[in-house]
N, C-alpha and C. Protein backbone atom coordinates (compact mmCIF):
# COMPACT_ATOMS: atom_id res chain seq x y z
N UNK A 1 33.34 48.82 31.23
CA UNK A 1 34.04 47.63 30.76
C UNK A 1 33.03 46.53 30.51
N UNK A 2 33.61 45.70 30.26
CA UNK A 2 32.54 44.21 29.28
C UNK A 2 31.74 43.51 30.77
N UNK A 3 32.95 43.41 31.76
CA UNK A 3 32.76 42.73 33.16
C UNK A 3 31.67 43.36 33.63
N UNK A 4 31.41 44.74 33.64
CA UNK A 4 30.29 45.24 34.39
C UNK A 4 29.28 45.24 33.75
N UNK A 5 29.35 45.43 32.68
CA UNK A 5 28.22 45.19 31.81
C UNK A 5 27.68 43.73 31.85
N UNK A 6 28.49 43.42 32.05
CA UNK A 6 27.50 41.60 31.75
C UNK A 6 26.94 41.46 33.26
N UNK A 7 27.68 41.86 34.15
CA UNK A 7 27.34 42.05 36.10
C UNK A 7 25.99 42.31 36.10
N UNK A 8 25.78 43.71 35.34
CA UNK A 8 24.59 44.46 35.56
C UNK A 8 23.37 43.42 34.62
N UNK A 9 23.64 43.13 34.16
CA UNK A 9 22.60 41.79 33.58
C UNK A 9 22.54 41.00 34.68
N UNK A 10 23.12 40.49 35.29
CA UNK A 10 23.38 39.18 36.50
C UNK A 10 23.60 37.65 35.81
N UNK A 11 24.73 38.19 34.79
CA UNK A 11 25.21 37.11 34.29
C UNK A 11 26.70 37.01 34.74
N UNK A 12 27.24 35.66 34.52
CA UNK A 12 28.39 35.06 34.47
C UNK A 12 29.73 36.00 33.35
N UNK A 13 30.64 36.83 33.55
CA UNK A 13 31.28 37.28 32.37
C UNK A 13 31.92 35.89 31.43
N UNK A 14 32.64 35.09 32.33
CA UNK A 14 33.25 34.21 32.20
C UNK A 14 32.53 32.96 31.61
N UNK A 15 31.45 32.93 31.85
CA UNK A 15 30.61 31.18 31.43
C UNK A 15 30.62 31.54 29.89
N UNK A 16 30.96 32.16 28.77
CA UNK A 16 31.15 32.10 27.24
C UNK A 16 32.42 30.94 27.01
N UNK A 17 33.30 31.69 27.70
CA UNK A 17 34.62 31.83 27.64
C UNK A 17 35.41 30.59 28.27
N UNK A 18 34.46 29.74 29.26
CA UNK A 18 35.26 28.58 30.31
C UNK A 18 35.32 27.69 29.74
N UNK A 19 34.18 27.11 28.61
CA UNK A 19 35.02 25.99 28.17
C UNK A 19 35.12 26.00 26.38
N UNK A 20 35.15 27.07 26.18
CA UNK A 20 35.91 27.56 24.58
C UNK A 20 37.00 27.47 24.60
N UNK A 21 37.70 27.84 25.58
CA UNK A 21 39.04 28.35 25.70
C UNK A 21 39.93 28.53 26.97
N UNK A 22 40.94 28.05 27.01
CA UNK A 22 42.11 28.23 28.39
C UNK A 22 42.39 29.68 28.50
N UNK A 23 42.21 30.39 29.51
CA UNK A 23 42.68 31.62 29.39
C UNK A 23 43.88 31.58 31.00
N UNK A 24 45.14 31.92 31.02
CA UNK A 24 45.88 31.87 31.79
C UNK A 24 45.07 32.96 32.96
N UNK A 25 45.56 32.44 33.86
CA UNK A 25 44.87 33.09 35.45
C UNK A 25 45.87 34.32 35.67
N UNK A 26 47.31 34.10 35.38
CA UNK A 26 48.30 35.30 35.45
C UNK A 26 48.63 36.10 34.60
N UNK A 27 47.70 36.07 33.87
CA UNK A 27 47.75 37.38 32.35
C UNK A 27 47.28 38.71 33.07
N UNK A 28 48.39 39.43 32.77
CA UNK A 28 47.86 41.04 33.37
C UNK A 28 47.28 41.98 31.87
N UNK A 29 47.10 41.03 30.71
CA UNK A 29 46.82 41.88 30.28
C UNK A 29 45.59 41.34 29.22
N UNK A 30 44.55 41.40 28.38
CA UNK A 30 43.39 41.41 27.85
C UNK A 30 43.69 40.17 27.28
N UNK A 31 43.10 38.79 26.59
CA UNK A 31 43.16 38.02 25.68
C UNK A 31 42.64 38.35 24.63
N UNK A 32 41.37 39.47 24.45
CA UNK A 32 40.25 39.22 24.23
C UNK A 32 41.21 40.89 23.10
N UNK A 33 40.38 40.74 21.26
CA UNK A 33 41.21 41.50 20.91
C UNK A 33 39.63 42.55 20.90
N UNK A 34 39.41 43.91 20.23
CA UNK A 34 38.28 44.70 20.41
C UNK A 34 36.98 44.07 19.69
N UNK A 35 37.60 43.16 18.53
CA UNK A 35 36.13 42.76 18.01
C UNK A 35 35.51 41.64 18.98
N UNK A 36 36.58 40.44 19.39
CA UNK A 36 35.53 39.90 20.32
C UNK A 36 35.14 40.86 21.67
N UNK A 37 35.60 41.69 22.25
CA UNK A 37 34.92 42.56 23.35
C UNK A 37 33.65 42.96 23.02
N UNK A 38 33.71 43.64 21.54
CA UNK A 38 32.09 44.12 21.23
C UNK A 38 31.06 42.44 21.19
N UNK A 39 31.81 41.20 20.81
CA UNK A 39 30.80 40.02 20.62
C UNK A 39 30.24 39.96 22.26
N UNK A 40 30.67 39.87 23.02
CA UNK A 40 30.47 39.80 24.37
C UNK A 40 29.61 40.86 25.51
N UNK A 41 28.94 41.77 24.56
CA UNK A 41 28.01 42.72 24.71
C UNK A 41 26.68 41.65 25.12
N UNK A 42 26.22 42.58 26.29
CA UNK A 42 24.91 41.59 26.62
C UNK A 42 23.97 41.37 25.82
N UNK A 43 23.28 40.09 25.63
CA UNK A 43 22.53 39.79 24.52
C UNK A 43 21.29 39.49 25.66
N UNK A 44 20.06 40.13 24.96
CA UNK A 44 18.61 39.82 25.57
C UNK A 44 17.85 38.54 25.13
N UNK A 45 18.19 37.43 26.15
CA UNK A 45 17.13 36.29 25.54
C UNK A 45 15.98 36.33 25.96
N UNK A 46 15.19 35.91 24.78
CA UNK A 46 13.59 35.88 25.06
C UNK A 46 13.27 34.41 25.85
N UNK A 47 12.69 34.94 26.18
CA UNK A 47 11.52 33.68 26.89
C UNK A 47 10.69 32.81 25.76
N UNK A 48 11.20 31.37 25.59
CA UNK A 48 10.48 30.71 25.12
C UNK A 48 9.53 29.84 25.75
N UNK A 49 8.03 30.17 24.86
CA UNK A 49 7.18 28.99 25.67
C UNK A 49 6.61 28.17 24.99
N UNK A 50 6.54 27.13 25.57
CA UNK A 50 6.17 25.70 25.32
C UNK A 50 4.87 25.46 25.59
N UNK A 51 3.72 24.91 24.28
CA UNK A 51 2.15 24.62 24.73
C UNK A 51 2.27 23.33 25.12
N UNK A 52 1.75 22.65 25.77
CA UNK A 52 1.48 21.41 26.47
C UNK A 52 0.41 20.77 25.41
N UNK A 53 0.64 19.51 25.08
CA UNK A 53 -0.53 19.13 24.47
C UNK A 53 -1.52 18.97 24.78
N UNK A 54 -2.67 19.06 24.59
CA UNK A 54 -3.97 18.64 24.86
C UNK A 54 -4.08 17.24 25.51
N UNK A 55 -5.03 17.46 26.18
CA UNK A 55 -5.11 15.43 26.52
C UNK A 55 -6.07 15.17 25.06
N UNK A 56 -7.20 15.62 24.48
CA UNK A 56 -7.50 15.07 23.38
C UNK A 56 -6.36 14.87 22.52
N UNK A 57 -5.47 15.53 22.13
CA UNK A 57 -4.46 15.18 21.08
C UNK A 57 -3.85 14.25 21.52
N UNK A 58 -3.25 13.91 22.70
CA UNK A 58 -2.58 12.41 23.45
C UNK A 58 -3.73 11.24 22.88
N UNK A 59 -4.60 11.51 23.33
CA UNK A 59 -5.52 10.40 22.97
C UNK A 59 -5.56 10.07 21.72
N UNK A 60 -5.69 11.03 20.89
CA UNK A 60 -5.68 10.60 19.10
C UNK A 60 -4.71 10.54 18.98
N UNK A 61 -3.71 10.32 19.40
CA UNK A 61 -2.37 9.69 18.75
C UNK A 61 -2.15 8.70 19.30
N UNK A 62 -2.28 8.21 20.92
CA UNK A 62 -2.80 6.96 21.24
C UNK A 62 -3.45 6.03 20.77
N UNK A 63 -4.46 6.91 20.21
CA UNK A 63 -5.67 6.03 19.10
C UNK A 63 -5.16 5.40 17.39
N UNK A 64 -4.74 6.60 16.93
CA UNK A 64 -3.65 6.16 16.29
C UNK A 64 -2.75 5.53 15.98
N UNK A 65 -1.95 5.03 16.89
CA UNK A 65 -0.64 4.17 16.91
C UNK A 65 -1.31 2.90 16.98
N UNK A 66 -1.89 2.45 17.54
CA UNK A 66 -2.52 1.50 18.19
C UNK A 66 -3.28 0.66 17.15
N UNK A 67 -2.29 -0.79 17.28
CA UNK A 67 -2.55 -1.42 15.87
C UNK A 67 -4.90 -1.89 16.10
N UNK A 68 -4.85 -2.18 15.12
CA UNK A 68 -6.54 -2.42 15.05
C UNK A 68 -6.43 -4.06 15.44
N UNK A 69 -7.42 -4.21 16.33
CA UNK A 69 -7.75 -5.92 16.01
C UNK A 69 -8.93 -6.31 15.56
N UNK A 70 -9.01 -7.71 14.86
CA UNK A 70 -10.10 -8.15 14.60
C UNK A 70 -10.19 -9.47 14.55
N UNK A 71 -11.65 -10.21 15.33
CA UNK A 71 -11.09 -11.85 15.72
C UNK A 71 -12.30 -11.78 14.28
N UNK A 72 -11.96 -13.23 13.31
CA UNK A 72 -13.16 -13.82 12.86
C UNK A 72 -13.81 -14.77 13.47
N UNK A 73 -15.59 -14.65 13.59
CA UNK A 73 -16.06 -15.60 14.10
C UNK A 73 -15.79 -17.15 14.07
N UNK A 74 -15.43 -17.36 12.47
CA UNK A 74 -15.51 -18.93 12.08
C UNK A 74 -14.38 -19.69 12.35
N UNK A 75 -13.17 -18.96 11.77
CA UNK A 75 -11.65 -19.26 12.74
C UNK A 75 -11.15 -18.81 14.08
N UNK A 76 -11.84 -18.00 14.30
CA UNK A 76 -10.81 -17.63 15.68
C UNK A 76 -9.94 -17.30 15.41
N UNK A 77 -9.49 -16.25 14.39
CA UNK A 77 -7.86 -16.10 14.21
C UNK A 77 -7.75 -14.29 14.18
N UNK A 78 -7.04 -14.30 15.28
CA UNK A 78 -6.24 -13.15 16.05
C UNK A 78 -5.64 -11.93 14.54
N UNK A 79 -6.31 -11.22 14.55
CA UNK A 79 -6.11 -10.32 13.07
C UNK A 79 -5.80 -8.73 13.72
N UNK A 80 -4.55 -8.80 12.97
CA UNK A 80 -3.72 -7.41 13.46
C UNK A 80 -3.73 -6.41 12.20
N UNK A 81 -4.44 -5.43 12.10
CA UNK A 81 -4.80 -4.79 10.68
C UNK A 81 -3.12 -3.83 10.78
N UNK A 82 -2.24 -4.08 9.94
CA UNK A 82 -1.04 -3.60 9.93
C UNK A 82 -1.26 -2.50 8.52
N UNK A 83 -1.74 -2.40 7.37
CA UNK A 83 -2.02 -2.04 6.31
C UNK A 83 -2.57 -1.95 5.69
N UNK A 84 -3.38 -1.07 4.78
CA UNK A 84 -4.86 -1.02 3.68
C UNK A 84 -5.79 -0.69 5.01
N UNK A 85 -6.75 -0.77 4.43
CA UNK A 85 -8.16 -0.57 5.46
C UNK A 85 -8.97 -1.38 5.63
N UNK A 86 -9.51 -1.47 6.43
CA UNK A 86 -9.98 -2.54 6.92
C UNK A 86 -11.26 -2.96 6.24
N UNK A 87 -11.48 -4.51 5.85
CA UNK A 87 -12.00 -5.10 4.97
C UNK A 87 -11.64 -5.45 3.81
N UNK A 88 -10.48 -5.20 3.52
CA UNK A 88 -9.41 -5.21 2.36
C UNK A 88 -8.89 -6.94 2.52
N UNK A 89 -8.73 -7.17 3.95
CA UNK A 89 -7.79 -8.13 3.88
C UNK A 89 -8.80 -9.58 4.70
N UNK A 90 -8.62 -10.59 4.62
CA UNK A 90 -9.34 -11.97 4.84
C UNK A 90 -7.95 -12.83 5.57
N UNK A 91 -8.56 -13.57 5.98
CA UNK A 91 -7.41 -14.83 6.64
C UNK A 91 -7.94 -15.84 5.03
N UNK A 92 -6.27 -16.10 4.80
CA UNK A 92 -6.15 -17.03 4.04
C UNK A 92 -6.94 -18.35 3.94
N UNK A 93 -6.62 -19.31 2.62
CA UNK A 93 -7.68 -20.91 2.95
C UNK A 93 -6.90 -21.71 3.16
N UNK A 94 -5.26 -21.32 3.29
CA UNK A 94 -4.60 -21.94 4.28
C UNK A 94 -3.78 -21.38 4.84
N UNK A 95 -3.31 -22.17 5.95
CA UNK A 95 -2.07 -21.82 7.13
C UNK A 95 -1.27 -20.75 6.42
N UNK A 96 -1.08 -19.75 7.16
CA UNK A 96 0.07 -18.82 6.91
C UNK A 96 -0.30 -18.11 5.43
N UNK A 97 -1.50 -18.20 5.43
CA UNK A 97 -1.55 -17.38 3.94
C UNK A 97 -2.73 -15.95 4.48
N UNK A 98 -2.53 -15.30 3.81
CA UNK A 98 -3.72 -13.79 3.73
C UNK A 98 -4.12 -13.54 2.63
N UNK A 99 -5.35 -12.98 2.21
CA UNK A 99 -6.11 -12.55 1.25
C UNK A 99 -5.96 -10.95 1.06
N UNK A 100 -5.59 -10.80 0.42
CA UNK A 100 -5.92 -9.00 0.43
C UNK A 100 -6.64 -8.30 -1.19
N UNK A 101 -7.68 -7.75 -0.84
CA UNK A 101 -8.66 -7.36 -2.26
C UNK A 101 -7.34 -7.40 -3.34
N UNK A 102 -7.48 -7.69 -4.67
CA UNK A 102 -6.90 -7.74 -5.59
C UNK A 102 -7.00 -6.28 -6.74
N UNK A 103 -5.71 -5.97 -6.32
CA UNK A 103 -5.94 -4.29 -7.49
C UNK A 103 -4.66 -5.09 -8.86
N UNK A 104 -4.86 -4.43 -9.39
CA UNK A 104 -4.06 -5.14 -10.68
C UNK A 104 -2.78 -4.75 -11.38
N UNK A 105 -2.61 -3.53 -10.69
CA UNK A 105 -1.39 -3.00 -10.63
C UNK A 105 -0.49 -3.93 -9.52
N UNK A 106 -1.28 -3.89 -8.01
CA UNK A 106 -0.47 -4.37 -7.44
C UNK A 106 -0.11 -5.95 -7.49
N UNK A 107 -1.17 -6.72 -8.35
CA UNK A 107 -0.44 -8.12 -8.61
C UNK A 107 0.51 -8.03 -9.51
N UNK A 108 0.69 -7.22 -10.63
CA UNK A 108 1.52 -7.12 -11.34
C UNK A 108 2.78 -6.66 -10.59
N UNK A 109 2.93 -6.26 -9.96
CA UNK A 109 3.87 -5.48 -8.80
C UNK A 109 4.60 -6.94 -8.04
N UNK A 110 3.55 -7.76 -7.30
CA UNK A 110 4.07 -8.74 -6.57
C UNK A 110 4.36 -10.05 -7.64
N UNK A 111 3.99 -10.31 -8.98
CA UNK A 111 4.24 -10.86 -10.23
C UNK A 111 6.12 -10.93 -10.19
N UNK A 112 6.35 -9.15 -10.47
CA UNK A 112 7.54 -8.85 -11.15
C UNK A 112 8.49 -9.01 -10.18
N UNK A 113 8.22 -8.74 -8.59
CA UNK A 113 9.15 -8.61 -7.41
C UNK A 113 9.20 -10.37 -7.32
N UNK A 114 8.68 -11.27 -7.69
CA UNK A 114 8.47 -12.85 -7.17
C UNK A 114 9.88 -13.66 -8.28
N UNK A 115 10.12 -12.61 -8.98
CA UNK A 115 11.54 -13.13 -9.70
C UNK A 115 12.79 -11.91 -9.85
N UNK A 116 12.51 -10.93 -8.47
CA UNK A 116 13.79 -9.92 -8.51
C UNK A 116 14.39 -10.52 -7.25
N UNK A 117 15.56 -9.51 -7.52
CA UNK A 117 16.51 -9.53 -6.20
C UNK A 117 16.07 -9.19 -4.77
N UNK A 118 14.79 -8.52 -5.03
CA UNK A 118 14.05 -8.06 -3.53
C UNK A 118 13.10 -8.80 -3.36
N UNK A 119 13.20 -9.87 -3.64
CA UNK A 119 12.32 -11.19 -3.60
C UNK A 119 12.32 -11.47 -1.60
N UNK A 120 13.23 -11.30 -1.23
CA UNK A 120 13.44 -12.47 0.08
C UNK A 120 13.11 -11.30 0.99
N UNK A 121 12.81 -9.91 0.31
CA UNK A 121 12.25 -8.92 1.37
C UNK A 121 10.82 -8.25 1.37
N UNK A 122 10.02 -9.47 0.64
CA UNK A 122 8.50 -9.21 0.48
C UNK A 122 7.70 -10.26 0.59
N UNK A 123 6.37 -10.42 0.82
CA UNK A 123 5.60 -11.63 1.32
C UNK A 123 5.79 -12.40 -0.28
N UNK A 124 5.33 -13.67 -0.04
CA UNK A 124 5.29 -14.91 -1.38
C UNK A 124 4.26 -14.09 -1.75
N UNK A 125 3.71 -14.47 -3.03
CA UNK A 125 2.77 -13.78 -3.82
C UNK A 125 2.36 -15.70 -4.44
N UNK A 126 0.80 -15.83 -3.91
CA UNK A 126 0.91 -17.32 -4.24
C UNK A 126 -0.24 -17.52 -5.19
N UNK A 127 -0.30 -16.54 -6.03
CA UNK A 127 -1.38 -16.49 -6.89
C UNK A 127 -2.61 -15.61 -6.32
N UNK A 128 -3.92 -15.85 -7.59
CA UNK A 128 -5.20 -14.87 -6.98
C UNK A 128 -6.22 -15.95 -6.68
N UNK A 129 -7.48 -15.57 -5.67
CA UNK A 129 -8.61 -16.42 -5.33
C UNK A 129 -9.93 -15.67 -5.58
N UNK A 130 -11.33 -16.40 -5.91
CA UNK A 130 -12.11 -15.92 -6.14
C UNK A 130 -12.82 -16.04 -4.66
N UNK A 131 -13.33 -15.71 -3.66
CA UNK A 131 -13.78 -15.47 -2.63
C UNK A 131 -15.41 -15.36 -2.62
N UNK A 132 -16.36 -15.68 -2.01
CA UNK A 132 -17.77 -15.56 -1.95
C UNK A 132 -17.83 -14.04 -0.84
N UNK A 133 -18.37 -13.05 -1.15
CA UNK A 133 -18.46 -11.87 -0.02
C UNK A 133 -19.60 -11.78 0.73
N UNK A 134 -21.02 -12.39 0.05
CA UNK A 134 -21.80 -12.45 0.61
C UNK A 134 -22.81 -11.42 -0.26
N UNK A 135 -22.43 -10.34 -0.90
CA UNK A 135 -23.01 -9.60 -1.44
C UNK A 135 -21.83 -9.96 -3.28
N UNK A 136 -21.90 -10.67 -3.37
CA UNK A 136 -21.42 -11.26 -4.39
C UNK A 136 -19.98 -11.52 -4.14
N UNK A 137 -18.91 -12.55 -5.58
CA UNK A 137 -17.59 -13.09 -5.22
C UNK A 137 -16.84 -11.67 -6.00
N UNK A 138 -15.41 -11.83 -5.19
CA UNK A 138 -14.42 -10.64 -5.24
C UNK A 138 -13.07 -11.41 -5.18
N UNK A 139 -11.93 -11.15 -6.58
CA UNK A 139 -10.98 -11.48 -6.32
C UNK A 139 -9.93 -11.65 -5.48
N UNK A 140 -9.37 -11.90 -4.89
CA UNK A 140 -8.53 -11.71 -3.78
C UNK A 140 -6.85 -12.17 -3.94
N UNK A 141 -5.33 -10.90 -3.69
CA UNK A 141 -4.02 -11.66 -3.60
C UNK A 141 -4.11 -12.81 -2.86
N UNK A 142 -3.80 -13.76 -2.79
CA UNK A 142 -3.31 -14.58 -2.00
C UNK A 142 -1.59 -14.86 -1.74
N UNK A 143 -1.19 -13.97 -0.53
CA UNK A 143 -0.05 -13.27 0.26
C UNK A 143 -0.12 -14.47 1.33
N UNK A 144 1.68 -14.88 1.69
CA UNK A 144 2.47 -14.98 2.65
C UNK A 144 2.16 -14.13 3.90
N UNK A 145 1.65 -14.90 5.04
CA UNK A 145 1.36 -13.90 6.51
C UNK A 145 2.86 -13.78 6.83
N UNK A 146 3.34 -12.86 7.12
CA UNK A 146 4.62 -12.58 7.21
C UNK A 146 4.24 -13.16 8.77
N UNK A 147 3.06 -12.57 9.70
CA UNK A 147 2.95 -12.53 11.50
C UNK A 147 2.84 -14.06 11.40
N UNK A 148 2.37 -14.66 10.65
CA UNK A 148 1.89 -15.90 11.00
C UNK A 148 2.48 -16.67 12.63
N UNK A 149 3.63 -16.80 12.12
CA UNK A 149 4.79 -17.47 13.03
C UNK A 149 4.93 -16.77 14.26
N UNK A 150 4.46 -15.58 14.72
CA UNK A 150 4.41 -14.99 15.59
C UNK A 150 3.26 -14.86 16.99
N UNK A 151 3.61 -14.90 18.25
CA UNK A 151 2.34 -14.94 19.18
C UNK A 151 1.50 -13.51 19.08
N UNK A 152 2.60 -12.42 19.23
CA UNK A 152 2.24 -11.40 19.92
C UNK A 152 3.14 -10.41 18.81
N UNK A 153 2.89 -10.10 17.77
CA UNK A 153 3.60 -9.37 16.56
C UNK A 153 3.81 -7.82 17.56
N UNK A 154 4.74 -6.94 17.37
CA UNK A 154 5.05 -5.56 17.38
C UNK A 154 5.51 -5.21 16.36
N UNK A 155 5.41 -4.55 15.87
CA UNK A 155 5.18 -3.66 13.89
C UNK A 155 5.09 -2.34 13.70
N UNK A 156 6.47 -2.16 12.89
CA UNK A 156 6.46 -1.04 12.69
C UNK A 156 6.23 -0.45 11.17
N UNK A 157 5.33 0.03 10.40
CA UNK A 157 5.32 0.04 9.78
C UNK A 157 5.34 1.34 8.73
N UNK A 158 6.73 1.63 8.25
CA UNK A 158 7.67 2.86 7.72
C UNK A 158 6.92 3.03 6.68
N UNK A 159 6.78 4.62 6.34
CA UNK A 159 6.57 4.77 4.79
C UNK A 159 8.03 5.77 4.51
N UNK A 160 8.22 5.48 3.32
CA UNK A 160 9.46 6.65 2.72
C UNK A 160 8.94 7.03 1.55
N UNK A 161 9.07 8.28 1.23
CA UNK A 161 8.17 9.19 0.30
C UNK A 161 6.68 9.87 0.86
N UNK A 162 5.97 10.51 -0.31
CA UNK A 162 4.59 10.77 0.13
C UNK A 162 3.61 9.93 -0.90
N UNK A 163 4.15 8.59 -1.56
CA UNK A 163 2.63 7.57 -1.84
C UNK A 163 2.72 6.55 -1.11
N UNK A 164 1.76 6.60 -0.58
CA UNK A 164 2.03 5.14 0.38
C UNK A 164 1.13 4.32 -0.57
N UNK A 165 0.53 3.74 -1.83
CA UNK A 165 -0.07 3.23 -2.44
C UNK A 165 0.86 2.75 -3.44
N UNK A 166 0.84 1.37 -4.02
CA UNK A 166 1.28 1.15 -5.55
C UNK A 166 0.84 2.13 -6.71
């Protein structure tokens, strides 16, 4: 019968069955019609195993997540690299503004968004600056610090799709 068969495994007959379904306690006779009897044939589960991560891989993803900082000498101003790579972006020549290298697609980009409807969900776009680098001058956006207003920013920063580039 199904009962001994599942016994001789050292399983439960009943644990399928307890909370699928009410089965009356005073039934003298089968609920169960022959096709579910054959479903209820012992089934062999495998052993699944689980690798533990590495502590190097904890660490590089630790390393990873973990926004970049950078103080400038001349301001003192607390720089949280949230996007692009680093050296891309400058503290603004004023309050609440950022510099970020100038590509020309993407001013045209922050141009066309500065008179759409997704205007109030992207930094100001406040024109371009010519910048001294030291090894010669380099255009620069001049962007709305979104952190500005903030002590201690936490940022999450989503991509959807596979370009994360303009």
């Amino acid at each position: 019968s199904a009962t001994s068969s599942w016994s001789s495994w050292g399983l439960d007959p009943d644990y399928g069955l307890r909370h699928q379904r009410k089965i009356s306690d005073c039934s003298t006779c089968s609920t169960l019609s022959g096709e579910e009897e054959d479903l209820l044939q012992p089934v062999i589960l495998q052993q699944v195993v689980l690798k533990k991560p590495s502590g190097w891989r904890k660490l590089r993803n630790i390393v990873q997540w973990t926004p970049f900082f950078q103080t400038y000498k001349k301001q003192r101003y607390p720089w949280v690299q949230l996007a692009g790579h680093q050296g891309n972006f400058k503290a603004g020549p004023e309050p609440g503004t950022i510099l970020k290298k100038l590509c020309p697609k993407e001013q045209l980009c922050f141009q066309i968004l500065m008179k759409d409807i997704l205007r109030p969900y992207v930094p100001e776009y406040k024109g371009h600056v010519t910048c001294d680098d030291g090894d010669g001058s380099s255009m620069y956006l001049q962007l709305q610090d979104l952190l500005g207003d903030f002590t201690n920013p936490c940022v999450m920063d989503c991509k959807i799709g596979v370009r994360t580039y303009l």
